[in-house]
N, C-alpha and C. Protein backbone atom coordinates (compact mmCIF):
# COMPACT_ATOMS: atom_id res chain seq x y z
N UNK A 1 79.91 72.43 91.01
CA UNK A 1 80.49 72.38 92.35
C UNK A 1 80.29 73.73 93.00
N UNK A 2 79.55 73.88 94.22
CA UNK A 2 79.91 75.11 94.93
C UNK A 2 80.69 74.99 95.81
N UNK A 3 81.36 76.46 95.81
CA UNK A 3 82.38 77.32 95.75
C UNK A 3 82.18 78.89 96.35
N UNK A 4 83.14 79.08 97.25
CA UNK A 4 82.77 80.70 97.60
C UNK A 4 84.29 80.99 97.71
N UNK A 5 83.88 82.15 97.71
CA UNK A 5 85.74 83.30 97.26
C UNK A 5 85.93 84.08 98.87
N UNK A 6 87.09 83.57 99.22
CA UNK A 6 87.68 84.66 100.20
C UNK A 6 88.51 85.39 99.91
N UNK A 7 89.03 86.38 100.39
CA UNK A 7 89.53 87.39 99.59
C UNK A 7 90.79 87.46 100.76
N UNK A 8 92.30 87.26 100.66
CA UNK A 8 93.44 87.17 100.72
C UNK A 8 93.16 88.35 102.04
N UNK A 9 94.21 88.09 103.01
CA UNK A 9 94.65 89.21 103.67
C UNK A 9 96.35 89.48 103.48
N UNK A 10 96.11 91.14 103.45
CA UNK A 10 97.37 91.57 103.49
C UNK A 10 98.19 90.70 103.89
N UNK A 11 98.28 89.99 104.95
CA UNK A 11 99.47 88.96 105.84
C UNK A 11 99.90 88.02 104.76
N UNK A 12 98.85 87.66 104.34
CA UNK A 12 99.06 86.40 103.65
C UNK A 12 99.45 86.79 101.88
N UNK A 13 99.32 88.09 101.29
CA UNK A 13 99.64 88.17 100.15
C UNK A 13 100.88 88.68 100.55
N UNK A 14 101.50 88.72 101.23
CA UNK A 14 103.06 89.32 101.84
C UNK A 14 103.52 88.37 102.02
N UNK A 15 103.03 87.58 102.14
CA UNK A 15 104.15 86.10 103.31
C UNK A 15 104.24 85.10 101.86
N UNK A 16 102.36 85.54 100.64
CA UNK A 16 102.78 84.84 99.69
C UNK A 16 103.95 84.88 98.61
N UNK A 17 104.37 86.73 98.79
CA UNK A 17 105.07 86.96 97.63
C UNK A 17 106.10 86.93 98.06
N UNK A 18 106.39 86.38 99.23
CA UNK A 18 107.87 86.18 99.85
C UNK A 18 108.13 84.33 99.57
N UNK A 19 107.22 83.30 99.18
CA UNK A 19 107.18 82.27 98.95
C UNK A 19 107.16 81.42 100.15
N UNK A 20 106.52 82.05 101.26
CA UNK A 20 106.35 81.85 102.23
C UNK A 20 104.90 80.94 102.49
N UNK A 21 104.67 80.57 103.61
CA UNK A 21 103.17 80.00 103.95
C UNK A 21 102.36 80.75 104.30
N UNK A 22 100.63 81.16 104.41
CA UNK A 22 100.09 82.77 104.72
C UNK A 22 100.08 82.39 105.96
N UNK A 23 100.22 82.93 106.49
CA UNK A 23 99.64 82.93 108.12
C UNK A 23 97.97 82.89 108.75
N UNK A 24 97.14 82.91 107.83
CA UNK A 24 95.76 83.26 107.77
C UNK A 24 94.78 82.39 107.21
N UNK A 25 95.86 81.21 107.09
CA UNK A 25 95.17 79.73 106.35
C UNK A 25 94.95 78.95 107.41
N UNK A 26 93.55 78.60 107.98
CA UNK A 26 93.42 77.77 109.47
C UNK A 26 92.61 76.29 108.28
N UNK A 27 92.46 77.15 106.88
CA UNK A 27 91.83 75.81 106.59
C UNK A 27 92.67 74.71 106.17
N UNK A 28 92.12 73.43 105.66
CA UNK A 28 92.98 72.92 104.70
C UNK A 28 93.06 73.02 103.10
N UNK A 29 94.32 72.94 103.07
CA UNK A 29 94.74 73.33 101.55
C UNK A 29 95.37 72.41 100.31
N UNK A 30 94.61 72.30 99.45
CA UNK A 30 95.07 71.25 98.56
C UNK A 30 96.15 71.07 97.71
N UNK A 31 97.63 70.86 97.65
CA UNK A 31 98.68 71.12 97.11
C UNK A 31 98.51 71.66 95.62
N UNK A 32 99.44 72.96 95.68
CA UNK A 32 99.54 73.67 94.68
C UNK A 32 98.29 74.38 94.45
N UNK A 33 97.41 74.54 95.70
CA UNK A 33 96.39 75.68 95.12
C UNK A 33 96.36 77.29 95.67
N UNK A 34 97.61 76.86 96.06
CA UNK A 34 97.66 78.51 96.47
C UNK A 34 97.90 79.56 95.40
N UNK A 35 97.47 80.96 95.48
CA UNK A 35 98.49 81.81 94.21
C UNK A 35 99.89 81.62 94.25
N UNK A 36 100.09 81.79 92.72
CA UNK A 36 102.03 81.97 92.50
C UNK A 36 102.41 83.42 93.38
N UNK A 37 103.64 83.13 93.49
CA UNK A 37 104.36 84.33 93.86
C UNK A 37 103.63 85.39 92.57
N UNK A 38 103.89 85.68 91.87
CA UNK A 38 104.48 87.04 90.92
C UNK A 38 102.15 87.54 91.21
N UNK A 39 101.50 86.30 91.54
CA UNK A 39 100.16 87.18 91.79
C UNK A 39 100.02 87.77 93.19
N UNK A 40 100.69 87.45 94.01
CA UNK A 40 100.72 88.08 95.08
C UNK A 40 101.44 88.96 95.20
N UNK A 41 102.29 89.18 94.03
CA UNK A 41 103.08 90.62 93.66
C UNK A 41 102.39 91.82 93.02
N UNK A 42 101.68 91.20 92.32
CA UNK A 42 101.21 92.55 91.42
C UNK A 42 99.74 92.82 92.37
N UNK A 43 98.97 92.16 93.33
CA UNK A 43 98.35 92.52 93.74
C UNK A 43 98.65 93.32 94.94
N UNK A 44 100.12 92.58 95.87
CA UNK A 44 100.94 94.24 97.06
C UNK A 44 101.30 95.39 95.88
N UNK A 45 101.25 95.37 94.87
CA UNK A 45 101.94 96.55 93.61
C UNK A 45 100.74 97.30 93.42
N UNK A 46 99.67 97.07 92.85
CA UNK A 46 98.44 97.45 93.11
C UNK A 46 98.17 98.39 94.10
N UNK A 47 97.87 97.41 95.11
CA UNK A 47 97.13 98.26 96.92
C UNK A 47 98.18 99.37 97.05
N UNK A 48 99.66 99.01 96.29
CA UNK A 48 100.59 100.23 97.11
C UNK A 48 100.15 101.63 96.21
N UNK A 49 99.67 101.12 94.65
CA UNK A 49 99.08 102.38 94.23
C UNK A 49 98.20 103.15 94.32
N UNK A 50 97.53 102.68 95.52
CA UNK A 50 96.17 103.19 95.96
C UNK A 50 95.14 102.53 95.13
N UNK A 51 95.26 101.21 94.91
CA UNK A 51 94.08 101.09 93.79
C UNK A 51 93.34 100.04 94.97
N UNK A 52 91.92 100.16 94.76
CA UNK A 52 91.10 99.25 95.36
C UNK A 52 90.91 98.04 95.10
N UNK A 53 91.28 97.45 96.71
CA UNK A 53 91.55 95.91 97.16
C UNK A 53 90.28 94.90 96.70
N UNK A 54 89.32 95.76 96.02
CA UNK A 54 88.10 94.75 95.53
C UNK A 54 88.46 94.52 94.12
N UNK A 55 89.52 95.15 93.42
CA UNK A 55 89.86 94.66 92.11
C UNK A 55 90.99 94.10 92.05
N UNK A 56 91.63 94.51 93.52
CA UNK A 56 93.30 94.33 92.97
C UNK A 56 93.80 92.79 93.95
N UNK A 57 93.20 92.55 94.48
CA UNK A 57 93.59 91.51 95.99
C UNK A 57 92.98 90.39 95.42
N UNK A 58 93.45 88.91 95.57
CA UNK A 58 93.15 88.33 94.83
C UNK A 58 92.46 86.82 96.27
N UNK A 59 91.12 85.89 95.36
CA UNK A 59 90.95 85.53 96.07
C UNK A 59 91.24 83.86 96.67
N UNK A 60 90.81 83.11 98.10
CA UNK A 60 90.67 81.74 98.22
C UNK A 60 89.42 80.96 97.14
N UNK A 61 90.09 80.14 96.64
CA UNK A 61 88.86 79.41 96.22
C UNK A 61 88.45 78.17 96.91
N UNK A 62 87.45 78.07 97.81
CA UNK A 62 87.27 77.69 98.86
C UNK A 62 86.14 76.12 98.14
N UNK A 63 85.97 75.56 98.48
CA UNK A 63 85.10 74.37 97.95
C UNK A 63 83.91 74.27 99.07
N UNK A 64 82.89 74.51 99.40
CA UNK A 64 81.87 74.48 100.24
C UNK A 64 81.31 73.44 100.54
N UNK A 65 81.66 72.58 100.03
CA UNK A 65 81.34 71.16 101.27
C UNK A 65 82.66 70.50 101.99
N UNK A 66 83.47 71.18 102.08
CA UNK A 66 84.25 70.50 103.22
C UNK A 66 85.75 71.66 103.34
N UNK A 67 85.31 73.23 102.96
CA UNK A 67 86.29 74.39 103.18
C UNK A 67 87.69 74.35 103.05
N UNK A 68 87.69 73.37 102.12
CA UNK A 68 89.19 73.08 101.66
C UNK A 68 89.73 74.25 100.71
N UNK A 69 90.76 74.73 100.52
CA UNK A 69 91.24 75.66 99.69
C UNK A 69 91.41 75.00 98.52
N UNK A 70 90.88 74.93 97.46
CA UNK A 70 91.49 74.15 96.40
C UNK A 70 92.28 75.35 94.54
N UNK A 71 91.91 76.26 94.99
CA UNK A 71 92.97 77.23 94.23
C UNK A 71 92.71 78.45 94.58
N UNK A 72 92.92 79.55 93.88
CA UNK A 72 92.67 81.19 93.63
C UNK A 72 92.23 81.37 92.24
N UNK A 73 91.76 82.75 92.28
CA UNK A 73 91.45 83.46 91.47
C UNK A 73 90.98 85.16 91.63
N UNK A 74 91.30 86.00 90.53
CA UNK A 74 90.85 86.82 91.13
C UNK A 74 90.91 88.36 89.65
N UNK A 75 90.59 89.48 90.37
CA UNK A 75 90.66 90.58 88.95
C UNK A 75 91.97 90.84 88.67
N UNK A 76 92.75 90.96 88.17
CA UNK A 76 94.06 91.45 87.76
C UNK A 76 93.96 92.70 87.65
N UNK A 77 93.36 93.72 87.70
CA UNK A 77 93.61 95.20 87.94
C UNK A 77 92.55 95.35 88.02
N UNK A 78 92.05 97.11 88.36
CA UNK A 78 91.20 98.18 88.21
C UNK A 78 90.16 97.54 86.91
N UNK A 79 89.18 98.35 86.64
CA UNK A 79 88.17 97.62 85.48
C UNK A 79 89.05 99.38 84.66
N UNK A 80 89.53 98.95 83.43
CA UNK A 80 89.31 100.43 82.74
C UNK A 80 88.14 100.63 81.41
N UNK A 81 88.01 101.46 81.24
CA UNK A 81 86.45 101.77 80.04
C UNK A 81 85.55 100.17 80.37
N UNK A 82 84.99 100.05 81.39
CA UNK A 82 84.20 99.48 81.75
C UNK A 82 84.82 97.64 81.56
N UNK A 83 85.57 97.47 81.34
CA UNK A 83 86.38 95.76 81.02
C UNK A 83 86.98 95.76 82.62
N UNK A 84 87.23 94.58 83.13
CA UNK A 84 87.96 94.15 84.04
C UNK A 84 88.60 92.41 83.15
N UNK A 85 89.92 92.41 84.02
CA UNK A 85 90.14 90.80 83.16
C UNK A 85 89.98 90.26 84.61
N UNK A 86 90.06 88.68 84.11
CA UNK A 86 90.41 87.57 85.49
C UNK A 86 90.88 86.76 84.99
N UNK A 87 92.07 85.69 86.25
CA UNK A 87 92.86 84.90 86.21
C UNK A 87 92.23 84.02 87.10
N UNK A 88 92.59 82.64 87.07
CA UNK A 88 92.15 81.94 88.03
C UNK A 88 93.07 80.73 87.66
N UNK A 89 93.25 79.63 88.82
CA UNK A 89 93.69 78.45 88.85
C UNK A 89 93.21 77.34 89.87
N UNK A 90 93.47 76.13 89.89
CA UNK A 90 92.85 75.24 90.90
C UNK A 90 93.64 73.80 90.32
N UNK A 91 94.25 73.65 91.86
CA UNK A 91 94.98 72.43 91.96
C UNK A 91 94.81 71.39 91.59
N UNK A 92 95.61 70.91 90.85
CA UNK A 92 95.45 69.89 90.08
C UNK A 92 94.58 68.40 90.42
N UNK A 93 94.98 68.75 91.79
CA UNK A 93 93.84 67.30 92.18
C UNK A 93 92.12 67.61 92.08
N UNK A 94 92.38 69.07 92.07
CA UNK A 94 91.01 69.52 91.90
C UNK A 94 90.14 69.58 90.67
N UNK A 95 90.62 69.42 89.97
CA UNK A 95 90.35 69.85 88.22
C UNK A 95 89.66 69.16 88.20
N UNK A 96 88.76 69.56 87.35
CA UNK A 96 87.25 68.39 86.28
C UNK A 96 86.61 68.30 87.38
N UNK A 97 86.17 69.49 88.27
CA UNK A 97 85.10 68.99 89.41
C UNK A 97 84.07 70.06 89.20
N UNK A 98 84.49 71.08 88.67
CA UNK A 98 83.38 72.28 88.69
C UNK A 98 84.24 73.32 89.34
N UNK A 99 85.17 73.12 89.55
CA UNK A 99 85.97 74.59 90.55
C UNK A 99 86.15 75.52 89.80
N UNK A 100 86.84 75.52 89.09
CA UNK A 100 86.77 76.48 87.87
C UNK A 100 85.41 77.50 87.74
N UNK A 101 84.80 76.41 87.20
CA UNK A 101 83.52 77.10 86.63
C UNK A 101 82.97 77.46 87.87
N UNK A 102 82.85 77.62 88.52
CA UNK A 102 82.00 77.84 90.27
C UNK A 102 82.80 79.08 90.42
N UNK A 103 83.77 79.07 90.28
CA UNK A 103 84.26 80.27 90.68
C UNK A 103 84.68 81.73 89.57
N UNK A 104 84.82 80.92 88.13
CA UNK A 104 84.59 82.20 87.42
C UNK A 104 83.34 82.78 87.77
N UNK A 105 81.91 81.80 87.52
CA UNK A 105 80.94 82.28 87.90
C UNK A 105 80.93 83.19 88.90
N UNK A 106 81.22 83.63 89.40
CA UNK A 106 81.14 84.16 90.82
C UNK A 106 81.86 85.23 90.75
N UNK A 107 83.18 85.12 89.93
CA UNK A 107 84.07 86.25 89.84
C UNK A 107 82.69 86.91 88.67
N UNK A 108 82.05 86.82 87.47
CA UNK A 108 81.68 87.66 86.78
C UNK A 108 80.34 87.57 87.40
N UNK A 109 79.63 86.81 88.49
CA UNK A 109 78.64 87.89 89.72
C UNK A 109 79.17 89.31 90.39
N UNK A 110 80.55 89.27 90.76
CA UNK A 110 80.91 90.39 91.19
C UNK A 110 81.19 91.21 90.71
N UNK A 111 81.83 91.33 89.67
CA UNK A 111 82.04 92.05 88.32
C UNK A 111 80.70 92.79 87.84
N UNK A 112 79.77 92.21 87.14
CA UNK A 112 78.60 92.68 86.65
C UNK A 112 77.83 93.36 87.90
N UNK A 113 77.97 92.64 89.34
CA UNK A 113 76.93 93.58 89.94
C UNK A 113 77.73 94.72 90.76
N UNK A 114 78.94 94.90 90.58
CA UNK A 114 80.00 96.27 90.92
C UNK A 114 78.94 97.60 90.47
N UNK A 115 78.24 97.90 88.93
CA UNK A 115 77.94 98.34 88.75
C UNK A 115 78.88 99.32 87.53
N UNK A 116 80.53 99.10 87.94
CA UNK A 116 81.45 99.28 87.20
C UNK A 116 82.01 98.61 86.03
N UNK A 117 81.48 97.17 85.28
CA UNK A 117 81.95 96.69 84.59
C UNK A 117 81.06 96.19 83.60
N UNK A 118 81.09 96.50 82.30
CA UNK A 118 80.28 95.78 81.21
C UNK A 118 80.55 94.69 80.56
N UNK A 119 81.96 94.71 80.81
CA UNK A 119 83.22 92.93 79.94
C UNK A 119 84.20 92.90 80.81
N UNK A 120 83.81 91.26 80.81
CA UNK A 120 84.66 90.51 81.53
C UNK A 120 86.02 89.80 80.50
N UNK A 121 87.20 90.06 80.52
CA UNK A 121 87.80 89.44 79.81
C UNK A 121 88.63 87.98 80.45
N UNK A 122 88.78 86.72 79.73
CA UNK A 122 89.58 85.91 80.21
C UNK A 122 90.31 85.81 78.96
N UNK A 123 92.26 85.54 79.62
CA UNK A 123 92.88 85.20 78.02
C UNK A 123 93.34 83.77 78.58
N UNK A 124 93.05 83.26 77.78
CA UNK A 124 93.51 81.39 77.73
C UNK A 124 94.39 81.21 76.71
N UNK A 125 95.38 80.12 77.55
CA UNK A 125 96.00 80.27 76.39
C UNK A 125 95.64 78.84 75.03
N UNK A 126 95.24 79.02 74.00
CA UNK A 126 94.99 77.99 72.99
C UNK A 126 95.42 76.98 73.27
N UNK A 127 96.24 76.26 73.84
CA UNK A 127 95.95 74.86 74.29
C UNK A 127 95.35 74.25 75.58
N UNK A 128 94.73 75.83 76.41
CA UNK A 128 94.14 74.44 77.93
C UNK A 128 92.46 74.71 77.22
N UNK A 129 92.20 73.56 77.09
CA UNK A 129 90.75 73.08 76.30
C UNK A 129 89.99 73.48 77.73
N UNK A 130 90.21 72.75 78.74
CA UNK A 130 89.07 72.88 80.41
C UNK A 130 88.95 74.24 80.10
N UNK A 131 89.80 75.51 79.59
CA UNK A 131 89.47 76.85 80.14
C UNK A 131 88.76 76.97 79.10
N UNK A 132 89.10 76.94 78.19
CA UNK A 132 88.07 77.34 77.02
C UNK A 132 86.64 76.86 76.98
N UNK A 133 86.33 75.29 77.20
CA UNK A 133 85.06 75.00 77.72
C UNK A 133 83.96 75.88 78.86
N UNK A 134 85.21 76.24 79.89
CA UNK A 134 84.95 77.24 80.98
C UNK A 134 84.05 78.28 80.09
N UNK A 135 84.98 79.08 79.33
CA UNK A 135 84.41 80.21 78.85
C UNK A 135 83.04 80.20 77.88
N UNK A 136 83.30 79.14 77.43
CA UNK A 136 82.31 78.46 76.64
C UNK A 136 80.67 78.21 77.17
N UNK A 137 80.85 77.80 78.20
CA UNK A 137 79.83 77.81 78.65
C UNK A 137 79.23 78.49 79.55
N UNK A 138 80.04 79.56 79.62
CA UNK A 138 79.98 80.38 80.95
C UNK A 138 79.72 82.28 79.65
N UNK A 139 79.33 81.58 78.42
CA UNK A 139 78.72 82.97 77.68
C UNK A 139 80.25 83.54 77.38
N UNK A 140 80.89 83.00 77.69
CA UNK A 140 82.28 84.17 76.57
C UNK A 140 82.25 84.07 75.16
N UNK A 141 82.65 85.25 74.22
CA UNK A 141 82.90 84.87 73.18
C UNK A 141 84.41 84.86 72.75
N UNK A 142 84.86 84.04 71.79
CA UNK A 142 86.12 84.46 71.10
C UNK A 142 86.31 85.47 70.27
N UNK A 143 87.19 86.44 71.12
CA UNK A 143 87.24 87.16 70.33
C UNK A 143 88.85 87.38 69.20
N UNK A 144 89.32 86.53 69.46
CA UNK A 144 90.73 86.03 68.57
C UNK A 144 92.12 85.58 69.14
N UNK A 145 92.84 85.70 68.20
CA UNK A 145 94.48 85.38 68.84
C UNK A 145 95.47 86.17 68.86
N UNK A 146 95.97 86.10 70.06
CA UNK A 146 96.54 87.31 70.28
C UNK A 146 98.16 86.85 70.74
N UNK A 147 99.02 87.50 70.04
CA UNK A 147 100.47 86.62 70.51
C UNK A 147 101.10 87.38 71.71
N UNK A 148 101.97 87.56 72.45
CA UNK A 148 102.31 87.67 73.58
C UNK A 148 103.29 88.08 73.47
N UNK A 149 104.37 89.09 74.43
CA UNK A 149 105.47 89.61 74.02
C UNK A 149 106.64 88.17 74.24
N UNK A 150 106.49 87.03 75.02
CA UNK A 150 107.01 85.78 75.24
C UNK A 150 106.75 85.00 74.26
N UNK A 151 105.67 85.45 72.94
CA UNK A 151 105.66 84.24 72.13
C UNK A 151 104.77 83.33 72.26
N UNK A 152 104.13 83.31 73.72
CA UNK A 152 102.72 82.40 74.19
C UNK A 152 101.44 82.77 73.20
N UNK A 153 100.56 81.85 72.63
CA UNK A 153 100.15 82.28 72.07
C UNK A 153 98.69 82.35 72.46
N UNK A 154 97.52 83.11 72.48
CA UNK A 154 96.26 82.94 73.84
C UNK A 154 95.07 83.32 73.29
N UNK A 155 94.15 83.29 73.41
CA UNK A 155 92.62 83.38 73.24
C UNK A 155 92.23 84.48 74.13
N UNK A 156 91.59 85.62 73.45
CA UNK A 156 90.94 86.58 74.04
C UNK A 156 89.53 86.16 73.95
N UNK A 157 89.18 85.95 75.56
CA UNK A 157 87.61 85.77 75.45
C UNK A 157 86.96 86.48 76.34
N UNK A 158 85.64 87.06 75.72
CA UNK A 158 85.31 88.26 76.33
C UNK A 158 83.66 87.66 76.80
N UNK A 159 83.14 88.46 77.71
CA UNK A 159 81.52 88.20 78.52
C UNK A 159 81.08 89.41 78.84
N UNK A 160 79.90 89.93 77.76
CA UNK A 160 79.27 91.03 77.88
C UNK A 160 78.44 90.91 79.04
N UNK A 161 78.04 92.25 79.75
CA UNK A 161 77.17 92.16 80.98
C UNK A 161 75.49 91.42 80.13
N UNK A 162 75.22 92.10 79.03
CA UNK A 162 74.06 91.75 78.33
C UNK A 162 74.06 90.42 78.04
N UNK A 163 75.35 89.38 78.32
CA UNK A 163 74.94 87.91 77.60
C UNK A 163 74.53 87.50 79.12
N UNK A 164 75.10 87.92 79.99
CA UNK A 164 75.64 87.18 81.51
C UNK A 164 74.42 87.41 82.63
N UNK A 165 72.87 87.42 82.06
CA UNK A 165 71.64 87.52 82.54
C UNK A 165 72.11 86.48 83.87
N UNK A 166 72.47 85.09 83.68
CA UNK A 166 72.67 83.95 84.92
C UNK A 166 73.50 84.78 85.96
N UNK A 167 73.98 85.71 86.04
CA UNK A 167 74.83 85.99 87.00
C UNK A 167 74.31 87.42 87.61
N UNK A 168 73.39 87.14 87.92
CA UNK A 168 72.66 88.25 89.15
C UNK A 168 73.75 88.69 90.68
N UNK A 169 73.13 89.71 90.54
CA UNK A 169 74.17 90.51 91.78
C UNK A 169 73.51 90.57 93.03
């Protein structure tokens, strides 16, 4: 499925972390694909640290044949010693279409051709199978299990710039 990423405006990651509606959505939007509150938090927490809005601001996941919003995704911080992670989601009516995968893709196009990042990390957690397939085929490897200070228990999967040749910048 293609897919292109818009990238949140201030208005709307403010109005999101207030649990509000963005003001900056003229498209239509597919229930429950907006970000949660607490990501539109740590990304105003971010920008307020001076960190740059190309790692920290998170984006629309837009569906390109008919500009519907159908989730987000985006970097969860700064890249440090060359790793950046990503999060992503997509509304449930949307699932099993390619959204996902259309748009990690795209998040580790931007990533790799930053020039700043060598690994891409995603952590899944051991029971959503769709993400793990995601990673699966999208060149991640497992790199183990990792427990959580909540007890969740998750899959560290990692995507070297050297496996991720398909994702030209």
């Amino acid at each position: 499925m293609s897919v292109t990423l818009r990238p949140l405006s201030l208005a709307d990651l403010r109005a999101l972390a207030r649990a509000e509606p963005p003001p900056d959505v003229s498209a239509a939007v597919a229930p429950d694909a907006l970000p949660p509150v607490f990501v539109a938090e740590r990304a105003l927490r971010h920008l307020a640290q001076g960190k740059s809005a190309w790692w920290c601001n998170t984006f629309y996941i837009v569906r390109t044949a008919d500009g519907m919003i159908v989730g987000s995704c985006g970097f969860k911080d700064a890249p440090l010693d060359g790793r950046v992670e990503i999060g992503y989601a997509v509304a449930p009516a949307c699932q099993q279409q390619g959204v996902a995968t259309g748009a990690v893709r795209e998040l580790l196009r931007l990533a790799f051709g930053s020039g700043e990042v060598d690994e891409v990390l995603a952590t899944i957690d051991q029971t959503n199978l769709a993400s793990t397939r995601i990673a699966q085929k999208l060149q991640f490897v497992d790199c183990g299990m990792v427990i959580r200070e909540n007890a969740d228990v998750v899959i560290d999967w990692r995507c070297r710039k050297a496996s991720a040749a398909a994702y030209p910048a």
